[in-house]
N, C-alpha and C. Protein backbone atom coordinates (compact mmCIF):
# COMPACT_ATOMS: atom_id res chain seq x y z
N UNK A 1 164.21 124.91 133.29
CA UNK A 1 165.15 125.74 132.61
C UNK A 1 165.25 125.37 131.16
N UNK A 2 164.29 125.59 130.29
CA UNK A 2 164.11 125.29 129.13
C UNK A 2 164.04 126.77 128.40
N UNK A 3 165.33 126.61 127.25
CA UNK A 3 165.40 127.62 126.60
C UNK A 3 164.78 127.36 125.40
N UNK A 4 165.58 126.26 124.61
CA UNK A 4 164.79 126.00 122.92
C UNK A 4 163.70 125.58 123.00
N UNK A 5 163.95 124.23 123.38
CA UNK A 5 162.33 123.33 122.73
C UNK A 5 161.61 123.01 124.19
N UNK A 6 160.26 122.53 123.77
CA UNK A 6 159.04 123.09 124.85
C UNK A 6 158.59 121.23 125.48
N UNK A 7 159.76 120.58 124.84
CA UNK A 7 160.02 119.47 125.41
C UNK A 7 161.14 119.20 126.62
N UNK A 8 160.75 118.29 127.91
CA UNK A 8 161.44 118.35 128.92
C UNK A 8 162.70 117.43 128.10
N UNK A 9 163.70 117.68 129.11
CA UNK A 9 164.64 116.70 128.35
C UNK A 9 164.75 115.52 130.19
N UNK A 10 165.47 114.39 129.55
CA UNK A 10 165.83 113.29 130.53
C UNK A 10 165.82 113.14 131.51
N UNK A 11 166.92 114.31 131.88
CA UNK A 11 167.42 114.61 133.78
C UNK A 11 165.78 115.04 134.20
N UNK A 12 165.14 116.13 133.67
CA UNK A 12 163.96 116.36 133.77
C UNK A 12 163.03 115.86 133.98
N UNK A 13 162.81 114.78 133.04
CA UNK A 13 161.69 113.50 133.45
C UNK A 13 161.87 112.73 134.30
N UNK A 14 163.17 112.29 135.19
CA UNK A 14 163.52 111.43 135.95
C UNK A 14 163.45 112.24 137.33
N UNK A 15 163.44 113.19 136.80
CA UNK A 15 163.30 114.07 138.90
C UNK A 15 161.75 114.68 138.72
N UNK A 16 161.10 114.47 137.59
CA UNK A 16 159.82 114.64 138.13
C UNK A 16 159.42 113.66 138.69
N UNK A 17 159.69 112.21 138.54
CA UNK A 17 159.01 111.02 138.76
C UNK A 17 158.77 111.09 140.44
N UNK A 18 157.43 110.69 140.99
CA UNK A 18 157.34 110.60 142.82
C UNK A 18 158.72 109.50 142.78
N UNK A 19 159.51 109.67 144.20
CA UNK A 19 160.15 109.11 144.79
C UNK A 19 159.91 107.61 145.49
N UNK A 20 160.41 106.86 144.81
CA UNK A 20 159.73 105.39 145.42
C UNK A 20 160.43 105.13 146.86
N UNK A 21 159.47 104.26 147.42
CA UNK A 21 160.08 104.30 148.93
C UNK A 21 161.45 103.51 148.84
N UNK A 22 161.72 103.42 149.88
CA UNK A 22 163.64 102.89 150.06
C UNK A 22 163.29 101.92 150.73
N UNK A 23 163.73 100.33 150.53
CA UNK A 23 163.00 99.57 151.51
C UNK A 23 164.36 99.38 152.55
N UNK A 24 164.90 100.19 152.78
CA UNK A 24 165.91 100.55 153.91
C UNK A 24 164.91 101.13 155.10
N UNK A 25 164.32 102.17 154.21
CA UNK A 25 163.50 103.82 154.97
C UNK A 25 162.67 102.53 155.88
N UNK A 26 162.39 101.31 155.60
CA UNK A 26 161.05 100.61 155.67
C UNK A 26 161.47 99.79 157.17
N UNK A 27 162.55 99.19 156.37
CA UNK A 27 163.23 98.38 157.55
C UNK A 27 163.29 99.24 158.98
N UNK A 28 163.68 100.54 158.52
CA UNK A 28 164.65 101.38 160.07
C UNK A 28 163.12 101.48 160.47
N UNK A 29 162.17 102.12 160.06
CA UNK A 29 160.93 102.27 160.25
C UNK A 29 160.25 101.23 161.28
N UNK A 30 159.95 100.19 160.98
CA UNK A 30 159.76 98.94 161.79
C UNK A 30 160.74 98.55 163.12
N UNK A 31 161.88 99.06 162.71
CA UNK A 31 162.90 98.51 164.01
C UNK A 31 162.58 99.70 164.76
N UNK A 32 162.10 101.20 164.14
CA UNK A 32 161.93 101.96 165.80
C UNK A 32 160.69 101.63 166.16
N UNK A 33 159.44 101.48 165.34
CA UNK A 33 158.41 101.22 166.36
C UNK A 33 158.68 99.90 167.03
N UNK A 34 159.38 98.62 166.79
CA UNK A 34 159.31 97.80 167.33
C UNK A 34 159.94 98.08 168.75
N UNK A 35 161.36 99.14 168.68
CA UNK A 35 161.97 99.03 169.48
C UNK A 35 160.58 100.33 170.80
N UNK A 36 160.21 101.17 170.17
CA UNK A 36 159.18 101.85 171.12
C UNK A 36 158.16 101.19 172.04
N UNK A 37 157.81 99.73 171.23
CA UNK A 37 156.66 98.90 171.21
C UNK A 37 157.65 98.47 172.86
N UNK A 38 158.45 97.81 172.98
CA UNK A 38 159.23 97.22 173.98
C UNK A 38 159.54 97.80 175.11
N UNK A 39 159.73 99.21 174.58
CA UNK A 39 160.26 100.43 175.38
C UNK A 39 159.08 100.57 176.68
N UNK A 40 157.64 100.49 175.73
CA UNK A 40 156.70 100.16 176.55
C UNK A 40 156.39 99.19 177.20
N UNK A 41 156.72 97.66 176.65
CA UNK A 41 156.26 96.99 177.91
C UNK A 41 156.69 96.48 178.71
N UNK A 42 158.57 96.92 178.46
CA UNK A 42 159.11 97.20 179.89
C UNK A 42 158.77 98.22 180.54
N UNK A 43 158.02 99.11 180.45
CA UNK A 43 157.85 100.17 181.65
C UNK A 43 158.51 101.36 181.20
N UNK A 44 159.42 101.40 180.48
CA UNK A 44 160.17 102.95 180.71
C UNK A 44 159.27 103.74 179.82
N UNK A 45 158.70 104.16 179.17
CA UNK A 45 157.99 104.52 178.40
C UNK A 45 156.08 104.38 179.04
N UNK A 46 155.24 105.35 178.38
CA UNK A 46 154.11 105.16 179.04
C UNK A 46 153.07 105.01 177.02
N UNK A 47 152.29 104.48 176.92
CA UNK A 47 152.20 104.66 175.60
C UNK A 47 151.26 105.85 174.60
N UNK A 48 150.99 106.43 175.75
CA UNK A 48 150.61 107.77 175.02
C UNK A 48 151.95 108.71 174.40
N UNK A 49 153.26 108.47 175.24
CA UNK A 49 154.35 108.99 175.09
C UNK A 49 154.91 108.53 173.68
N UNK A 50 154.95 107.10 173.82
CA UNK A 50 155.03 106.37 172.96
C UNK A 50 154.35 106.53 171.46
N UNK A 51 153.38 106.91 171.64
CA UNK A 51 152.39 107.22 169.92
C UNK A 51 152.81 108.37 170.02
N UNK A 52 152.85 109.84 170.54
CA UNK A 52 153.44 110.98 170.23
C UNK A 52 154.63 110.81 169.64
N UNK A 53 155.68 109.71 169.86
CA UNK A 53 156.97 109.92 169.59
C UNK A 53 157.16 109.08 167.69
N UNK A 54 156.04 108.04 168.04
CA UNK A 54 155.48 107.49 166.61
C UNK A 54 155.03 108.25 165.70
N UNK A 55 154.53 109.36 166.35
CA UNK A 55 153.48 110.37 165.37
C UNK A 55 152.28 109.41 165.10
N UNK A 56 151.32 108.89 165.83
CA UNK A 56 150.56 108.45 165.58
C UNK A 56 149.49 108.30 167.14
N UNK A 57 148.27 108.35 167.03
CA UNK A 57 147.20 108.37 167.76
C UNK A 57 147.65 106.80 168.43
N UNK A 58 147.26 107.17 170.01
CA UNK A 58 147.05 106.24 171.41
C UNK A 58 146.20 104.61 170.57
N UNK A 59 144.76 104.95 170.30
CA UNK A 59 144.14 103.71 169.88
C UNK A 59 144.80 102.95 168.53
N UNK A 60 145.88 103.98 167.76
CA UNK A 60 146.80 103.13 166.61
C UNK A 60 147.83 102.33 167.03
N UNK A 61 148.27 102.78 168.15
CA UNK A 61 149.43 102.55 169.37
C UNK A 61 149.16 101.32 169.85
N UNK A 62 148.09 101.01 170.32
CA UNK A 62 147.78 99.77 171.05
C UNK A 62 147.48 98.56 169.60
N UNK A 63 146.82 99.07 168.35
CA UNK A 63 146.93 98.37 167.15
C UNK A 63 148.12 97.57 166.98
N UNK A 64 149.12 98.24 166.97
CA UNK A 64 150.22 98.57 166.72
C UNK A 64 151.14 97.03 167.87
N UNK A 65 150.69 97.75 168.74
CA UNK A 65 151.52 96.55 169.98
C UNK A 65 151.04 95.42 169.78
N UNK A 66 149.19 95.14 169.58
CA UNK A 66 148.40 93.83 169.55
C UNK A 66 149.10 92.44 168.35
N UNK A 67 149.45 93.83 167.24
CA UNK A 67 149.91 92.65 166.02
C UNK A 67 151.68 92.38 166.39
N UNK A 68 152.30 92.71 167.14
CA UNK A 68 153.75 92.92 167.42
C UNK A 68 153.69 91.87 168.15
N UNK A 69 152.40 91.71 169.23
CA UNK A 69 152.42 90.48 169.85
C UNK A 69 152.26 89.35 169.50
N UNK A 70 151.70 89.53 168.39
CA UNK A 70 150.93 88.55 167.89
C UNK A 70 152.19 87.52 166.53
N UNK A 71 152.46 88.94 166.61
CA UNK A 71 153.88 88.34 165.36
C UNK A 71 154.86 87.77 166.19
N UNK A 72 155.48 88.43 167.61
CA UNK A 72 156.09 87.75 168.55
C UNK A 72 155.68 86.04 168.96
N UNK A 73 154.28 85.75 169.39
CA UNK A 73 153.58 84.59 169.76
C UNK A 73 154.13 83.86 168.49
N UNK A 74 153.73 84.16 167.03
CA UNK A 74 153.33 83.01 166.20
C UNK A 74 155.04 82.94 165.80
N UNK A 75 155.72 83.46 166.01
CA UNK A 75 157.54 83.33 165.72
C UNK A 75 157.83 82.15 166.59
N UNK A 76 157.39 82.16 167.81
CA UNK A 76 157.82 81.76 169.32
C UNK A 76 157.20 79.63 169.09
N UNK A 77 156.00 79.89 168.02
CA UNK A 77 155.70 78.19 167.45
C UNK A 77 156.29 77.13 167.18
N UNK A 78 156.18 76.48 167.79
CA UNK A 78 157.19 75.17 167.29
C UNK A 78 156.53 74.45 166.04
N UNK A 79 157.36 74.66 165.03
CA UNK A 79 156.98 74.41 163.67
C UNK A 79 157.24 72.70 163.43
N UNK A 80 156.27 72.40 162.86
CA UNK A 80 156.81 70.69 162.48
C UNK A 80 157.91 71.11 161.97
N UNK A 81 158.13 69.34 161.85
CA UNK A 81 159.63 69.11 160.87
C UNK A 81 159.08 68.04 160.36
N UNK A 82 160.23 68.30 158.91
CA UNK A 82 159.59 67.64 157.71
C UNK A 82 158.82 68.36 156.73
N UNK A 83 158.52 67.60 156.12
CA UNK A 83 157.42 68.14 154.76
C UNK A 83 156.35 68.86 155.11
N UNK A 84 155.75 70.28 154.44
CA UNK A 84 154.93 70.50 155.22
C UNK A 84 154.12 70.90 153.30
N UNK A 85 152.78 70.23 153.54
CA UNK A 85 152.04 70.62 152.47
C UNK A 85 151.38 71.41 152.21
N UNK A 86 151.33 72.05 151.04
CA UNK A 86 151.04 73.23 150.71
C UNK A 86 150.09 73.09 149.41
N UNK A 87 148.64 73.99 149.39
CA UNK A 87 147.56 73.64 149.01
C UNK A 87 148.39 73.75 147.08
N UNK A 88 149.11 74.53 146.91
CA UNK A 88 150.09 74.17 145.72
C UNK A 88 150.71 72.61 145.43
N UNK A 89 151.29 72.64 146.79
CA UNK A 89 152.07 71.29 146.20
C UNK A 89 150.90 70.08 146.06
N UNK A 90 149.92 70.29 146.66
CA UNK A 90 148.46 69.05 147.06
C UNK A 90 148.09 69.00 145.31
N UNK A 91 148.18 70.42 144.83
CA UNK A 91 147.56 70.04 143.31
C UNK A 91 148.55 69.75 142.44
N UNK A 92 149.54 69.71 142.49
CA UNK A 92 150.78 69.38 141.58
C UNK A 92 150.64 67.63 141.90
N UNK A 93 150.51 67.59 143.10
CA UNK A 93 150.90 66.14 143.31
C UNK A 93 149.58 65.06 142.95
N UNK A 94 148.61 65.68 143.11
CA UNK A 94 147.06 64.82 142.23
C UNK A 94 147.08 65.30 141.05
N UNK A 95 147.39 66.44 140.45
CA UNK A 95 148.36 66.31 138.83
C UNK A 95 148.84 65.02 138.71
N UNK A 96 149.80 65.09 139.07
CA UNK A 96 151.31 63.82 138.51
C UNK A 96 150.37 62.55 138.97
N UNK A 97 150.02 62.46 140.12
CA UNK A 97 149.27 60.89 140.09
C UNK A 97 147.76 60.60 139.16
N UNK A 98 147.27 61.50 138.78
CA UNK A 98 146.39 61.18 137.31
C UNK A 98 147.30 61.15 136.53
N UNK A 99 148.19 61.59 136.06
CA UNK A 99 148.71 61.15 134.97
C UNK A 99 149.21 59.93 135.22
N UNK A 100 149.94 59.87 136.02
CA UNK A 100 150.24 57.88 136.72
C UNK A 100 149.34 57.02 135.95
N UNK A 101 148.15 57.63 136.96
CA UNK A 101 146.74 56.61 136.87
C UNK A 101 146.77 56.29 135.04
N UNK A 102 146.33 57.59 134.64
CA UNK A 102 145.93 57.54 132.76
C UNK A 102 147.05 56.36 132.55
N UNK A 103 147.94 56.73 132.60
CA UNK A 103 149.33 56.04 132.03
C UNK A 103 149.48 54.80 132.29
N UNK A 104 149.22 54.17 133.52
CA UNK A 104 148.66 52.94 133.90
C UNK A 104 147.15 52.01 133.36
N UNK A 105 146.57 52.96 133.18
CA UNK A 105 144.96 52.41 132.55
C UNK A 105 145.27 52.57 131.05
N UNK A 106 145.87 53.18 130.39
CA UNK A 106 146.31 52.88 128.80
C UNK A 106 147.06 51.38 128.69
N UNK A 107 148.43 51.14 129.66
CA UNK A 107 148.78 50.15 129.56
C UNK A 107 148.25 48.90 130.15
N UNK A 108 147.07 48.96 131.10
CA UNK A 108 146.09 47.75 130.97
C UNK A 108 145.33 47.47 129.98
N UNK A 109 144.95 48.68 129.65
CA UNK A 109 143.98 48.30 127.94
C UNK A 109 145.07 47.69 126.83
N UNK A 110 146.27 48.26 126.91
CA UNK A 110 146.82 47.84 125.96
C UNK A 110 147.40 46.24 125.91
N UNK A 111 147.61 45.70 127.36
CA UNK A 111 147.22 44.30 128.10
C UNK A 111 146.58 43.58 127.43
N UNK A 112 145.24 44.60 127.94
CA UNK A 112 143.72 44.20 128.00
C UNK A 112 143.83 43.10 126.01
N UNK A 113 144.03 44.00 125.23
CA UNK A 113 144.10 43.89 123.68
C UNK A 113 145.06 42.33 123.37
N UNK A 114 146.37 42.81 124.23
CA UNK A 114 147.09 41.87 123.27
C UNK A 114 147.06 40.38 124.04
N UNK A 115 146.19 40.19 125.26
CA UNK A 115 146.02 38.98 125.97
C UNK A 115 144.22 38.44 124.91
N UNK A 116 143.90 39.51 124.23
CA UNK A 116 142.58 38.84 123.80
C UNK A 116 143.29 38.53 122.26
N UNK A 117 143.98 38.78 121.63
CA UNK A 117 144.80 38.76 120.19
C UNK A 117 145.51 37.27 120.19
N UNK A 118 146.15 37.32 121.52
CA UNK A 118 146.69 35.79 121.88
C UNK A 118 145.75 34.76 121.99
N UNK A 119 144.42 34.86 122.69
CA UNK A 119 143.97 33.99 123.09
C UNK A 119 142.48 34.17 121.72
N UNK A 120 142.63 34.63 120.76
CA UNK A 120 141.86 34.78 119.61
C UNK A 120 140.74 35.34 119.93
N UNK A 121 140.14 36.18 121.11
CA UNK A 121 139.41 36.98 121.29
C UNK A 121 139.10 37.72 120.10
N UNK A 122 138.26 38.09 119.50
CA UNK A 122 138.16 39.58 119.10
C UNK A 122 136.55 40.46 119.21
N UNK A 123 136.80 41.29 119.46
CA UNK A 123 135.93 42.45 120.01
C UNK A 123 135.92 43.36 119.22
N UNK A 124 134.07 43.37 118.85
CA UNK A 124 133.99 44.13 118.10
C UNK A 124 134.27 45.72 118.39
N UNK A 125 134.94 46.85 117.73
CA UNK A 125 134.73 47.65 118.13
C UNK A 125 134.20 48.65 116.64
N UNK A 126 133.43 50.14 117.26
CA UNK A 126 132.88 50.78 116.98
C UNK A 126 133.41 52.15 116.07
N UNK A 127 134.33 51.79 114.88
CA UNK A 127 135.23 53.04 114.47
C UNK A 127 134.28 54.24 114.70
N UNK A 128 133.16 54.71 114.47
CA UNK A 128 132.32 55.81 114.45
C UNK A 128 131.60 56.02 115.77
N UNK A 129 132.11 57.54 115.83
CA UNK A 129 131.97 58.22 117.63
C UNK A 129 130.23 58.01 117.80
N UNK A 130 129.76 57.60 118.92
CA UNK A 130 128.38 57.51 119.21
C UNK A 130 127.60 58.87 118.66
N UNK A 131 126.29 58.24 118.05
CA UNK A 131 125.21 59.32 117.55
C UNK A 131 125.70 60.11 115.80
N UNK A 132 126.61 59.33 115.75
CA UNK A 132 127.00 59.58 114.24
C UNK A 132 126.48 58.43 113.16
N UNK A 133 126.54 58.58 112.30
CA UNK A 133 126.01 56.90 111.14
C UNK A 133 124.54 57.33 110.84
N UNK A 134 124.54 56.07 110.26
CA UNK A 134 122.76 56.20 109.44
C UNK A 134 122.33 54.60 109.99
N UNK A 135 121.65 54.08 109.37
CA UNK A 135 121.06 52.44 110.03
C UNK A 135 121.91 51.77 110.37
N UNK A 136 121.93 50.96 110.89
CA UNK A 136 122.45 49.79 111.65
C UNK A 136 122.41 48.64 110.76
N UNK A 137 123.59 47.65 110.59
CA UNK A 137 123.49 46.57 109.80
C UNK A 137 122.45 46.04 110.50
N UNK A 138 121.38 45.15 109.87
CA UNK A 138 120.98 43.86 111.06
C UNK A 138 121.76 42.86 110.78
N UNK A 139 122.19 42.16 111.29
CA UNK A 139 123.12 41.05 111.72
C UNK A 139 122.13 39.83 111.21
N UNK A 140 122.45 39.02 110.68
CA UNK A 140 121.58 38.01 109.79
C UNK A 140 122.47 36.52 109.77
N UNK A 141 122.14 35.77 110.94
CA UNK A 141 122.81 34.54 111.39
C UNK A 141 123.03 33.57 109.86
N UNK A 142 124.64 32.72 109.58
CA UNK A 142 124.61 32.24 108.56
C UNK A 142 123.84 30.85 108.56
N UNK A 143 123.55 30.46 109.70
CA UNK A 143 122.41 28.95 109.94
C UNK A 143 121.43 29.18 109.34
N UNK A 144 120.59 30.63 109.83
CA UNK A 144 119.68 30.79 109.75
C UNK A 144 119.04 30.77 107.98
N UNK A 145 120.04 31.49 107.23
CA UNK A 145 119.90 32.28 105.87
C UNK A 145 120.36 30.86 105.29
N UNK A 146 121.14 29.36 105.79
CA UNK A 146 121.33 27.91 104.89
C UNK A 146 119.90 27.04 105.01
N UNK A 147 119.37 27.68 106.30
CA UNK A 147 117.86 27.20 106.91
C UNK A 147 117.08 27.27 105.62
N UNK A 148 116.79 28.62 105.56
CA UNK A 148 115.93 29.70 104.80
C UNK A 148 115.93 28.54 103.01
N UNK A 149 117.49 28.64 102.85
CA UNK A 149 117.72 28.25 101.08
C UNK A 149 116.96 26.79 101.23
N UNK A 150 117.46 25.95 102.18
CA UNK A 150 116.76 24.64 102.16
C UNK A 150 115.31 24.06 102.18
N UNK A 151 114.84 25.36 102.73
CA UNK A 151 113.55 25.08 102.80
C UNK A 151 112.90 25.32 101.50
N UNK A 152 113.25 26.66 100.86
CA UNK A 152 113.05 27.37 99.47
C UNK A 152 113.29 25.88 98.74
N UNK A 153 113.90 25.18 99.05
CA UNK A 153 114.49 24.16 97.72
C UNK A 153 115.69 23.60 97.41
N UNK A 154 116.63 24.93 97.92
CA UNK A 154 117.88 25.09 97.03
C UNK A 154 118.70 24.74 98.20
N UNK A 155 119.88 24.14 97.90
CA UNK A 155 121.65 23.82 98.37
C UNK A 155 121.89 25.16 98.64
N UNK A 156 122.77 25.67 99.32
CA UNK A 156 123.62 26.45 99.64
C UNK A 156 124.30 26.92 98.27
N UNK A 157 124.73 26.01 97.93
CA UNK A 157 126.02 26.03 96.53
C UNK A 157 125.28 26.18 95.24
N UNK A 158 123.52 26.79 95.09
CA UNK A 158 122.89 26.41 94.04
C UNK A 158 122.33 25.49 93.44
N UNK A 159 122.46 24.17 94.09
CA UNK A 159 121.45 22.68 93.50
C UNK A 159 120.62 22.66 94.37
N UNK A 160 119.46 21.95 93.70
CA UNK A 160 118.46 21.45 94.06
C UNK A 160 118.31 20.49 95.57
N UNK A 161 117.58 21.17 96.52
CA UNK A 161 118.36 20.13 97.75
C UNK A 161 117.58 18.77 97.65
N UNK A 162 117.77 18.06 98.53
CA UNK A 162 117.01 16.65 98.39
C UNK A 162 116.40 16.48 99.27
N UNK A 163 115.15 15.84 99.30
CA UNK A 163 113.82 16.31 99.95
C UNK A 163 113.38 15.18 100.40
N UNK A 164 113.61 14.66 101.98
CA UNK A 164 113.35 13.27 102.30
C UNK A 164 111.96 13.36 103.31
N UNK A 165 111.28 12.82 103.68
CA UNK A 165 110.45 12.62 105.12
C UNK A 165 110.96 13.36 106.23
N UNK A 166 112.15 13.10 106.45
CA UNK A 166 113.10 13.59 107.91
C UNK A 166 113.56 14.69 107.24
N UNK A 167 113.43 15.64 108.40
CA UNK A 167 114.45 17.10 108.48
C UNK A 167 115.46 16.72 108.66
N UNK A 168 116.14 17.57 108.06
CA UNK A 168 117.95 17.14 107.47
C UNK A 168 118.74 18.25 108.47
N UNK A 169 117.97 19.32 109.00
CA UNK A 169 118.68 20.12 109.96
C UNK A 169 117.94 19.83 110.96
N UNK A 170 118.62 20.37 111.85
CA UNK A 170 118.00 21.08 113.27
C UNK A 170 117.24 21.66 113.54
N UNK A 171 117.66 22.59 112.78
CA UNK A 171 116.85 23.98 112.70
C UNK A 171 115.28 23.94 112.10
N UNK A 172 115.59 22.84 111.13
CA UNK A 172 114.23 22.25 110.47
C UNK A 172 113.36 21.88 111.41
N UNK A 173 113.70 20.71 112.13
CA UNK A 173 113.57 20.05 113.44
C UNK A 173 112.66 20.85 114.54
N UNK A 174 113.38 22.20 114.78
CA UNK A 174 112.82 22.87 116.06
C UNK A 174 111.77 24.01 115.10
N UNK A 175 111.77 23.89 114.30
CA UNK A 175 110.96 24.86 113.73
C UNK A 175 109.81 23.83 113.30
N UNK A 176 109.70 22.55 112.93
CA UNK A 176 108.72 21.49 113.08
C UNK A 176 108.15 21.75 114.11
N UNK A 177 108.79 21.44 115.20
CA UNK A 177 108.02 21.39 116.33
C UNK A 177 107.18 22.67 116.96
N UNK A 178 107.89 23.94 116.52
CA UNK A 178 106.93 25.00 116.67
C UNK A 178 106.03 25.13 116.17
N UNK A 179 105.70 24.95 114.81
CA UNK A 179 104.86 24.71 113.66
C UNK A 179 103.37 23.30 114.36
N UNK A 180 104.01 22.54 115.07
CA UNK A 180 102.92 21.55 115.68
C UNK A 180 102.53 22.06 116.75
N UNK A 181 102.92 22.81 117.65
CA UNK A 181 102.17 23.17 118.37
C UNK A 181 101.39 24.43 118.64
C-alpha cells in the first residue's frame, strides 16, 4: 500500500522477512513425536499409524524410534564422577605446564649464571646469532707469543734477553727436545 515513494517503509520490511522458527514450535514438536514414539512401543499404536499421524513415511518412523532409543540408552549411563577431561581442557593444561617448564628452565639458567659468577667461572658467550660475522679471532696463547720474543732475542718488556747454555723456559725445553728428535 504504497502511495508516494517507491520505497517500502519499516512495518514493510519486517513482515517481509521469512519467519524464524520458535524454539517453543521445536520443543512441542519433539515432545509429540517422542510421545508417538512410546505410544508405539507400548502397543497402543501400530507404527504405520504412527508415521501417518507424524506426517512422515514408515522407514523415517523406525529412523526416528532407532535414535530415541538410542538417546534413551546413552541418558540411562552411569557417568563418572569427578573431573572429566576434555580434549580443550588437555590443551590448556600442556599450555600452562610449558609455560611452568620455560619458567622453571629460565630460572635454572639464571642459577646456572650466578653459581658460576660466585665461584669465578666465566663462560664465554657468543653476542652474535650463529652464521652471522666475518673471521674468527685465532686465539694466540700468551706463553706461547713470551716463547716466540725469547727466542727472537728480546724480554717481554723490550730488553735484550740473556742467553745462557740452558733453556730458561719450558717451553724452550720441550721444543729442544722436538727439535732432537
Amino acid at each position: 500500500m504504497r502511495t508516494h515513494s517507491t520505497k517500502p517503509s519499516r512495518n514493510e520490511k519486517q513482515s517481509e522477512k521469512p519467519a524464524e522458527p520458535d524454539p517453543g514450535a521445536a520443543v512441542q514438536s519433539a515432545r509429540r513425536t517422542a510421545g508417538v514414539i512410546l505410544e508405539v512401543l507400548a502397543g497402543t499404536l501400530k507404527p504405520s499409524a504412527a508415521a501417518t499421524s507424524l506426517g512422515i513415511s514408515v522407514p523415517r518412523y523406525y529412523v526416528l524410534e532407532t535414535r530415541a532409543l538410542e538417546g534413551l540408552v546413552r541418558g540411562c549411563e552411569v557417568l563418572p564422577v569427578g573431573y572429566h577431561r576434555t580434549p580443550e581442557k588437555e590443551i590448556a593444561g600442556l599450555k600452562k605446564e610449558r609455560t611452568r617448564l620455560e619458567n622453571e628452565c629460565m630460572r635454572y639458567q639464571a642459577l646456572l649464571r650466578a653459581s658460576q659468577r660466585a665461584v669465578g667461572i666465566s663462560i664465554a658467550q657468543d653476542d652474535k646469532p650463529p652464521g652471522k660475522g666475518g673471521r674468527r679471532r685465532r686465539p694466540s696463547v700468551r706463553a706461547l707469543k713470551f716463547a716466540r720474543k725469547l727466542q727472537e732475542g728480546l724480554a717481554p718488556d723490550g730488553e735484550p734477553a740473556k742467553v745462557s747454555g740452558k733453556p730458561e723456559t719450558a717451553v724452550e725445553e720441550v721444543r729442544g727436545r722436538k727439535g732432537a728428535s
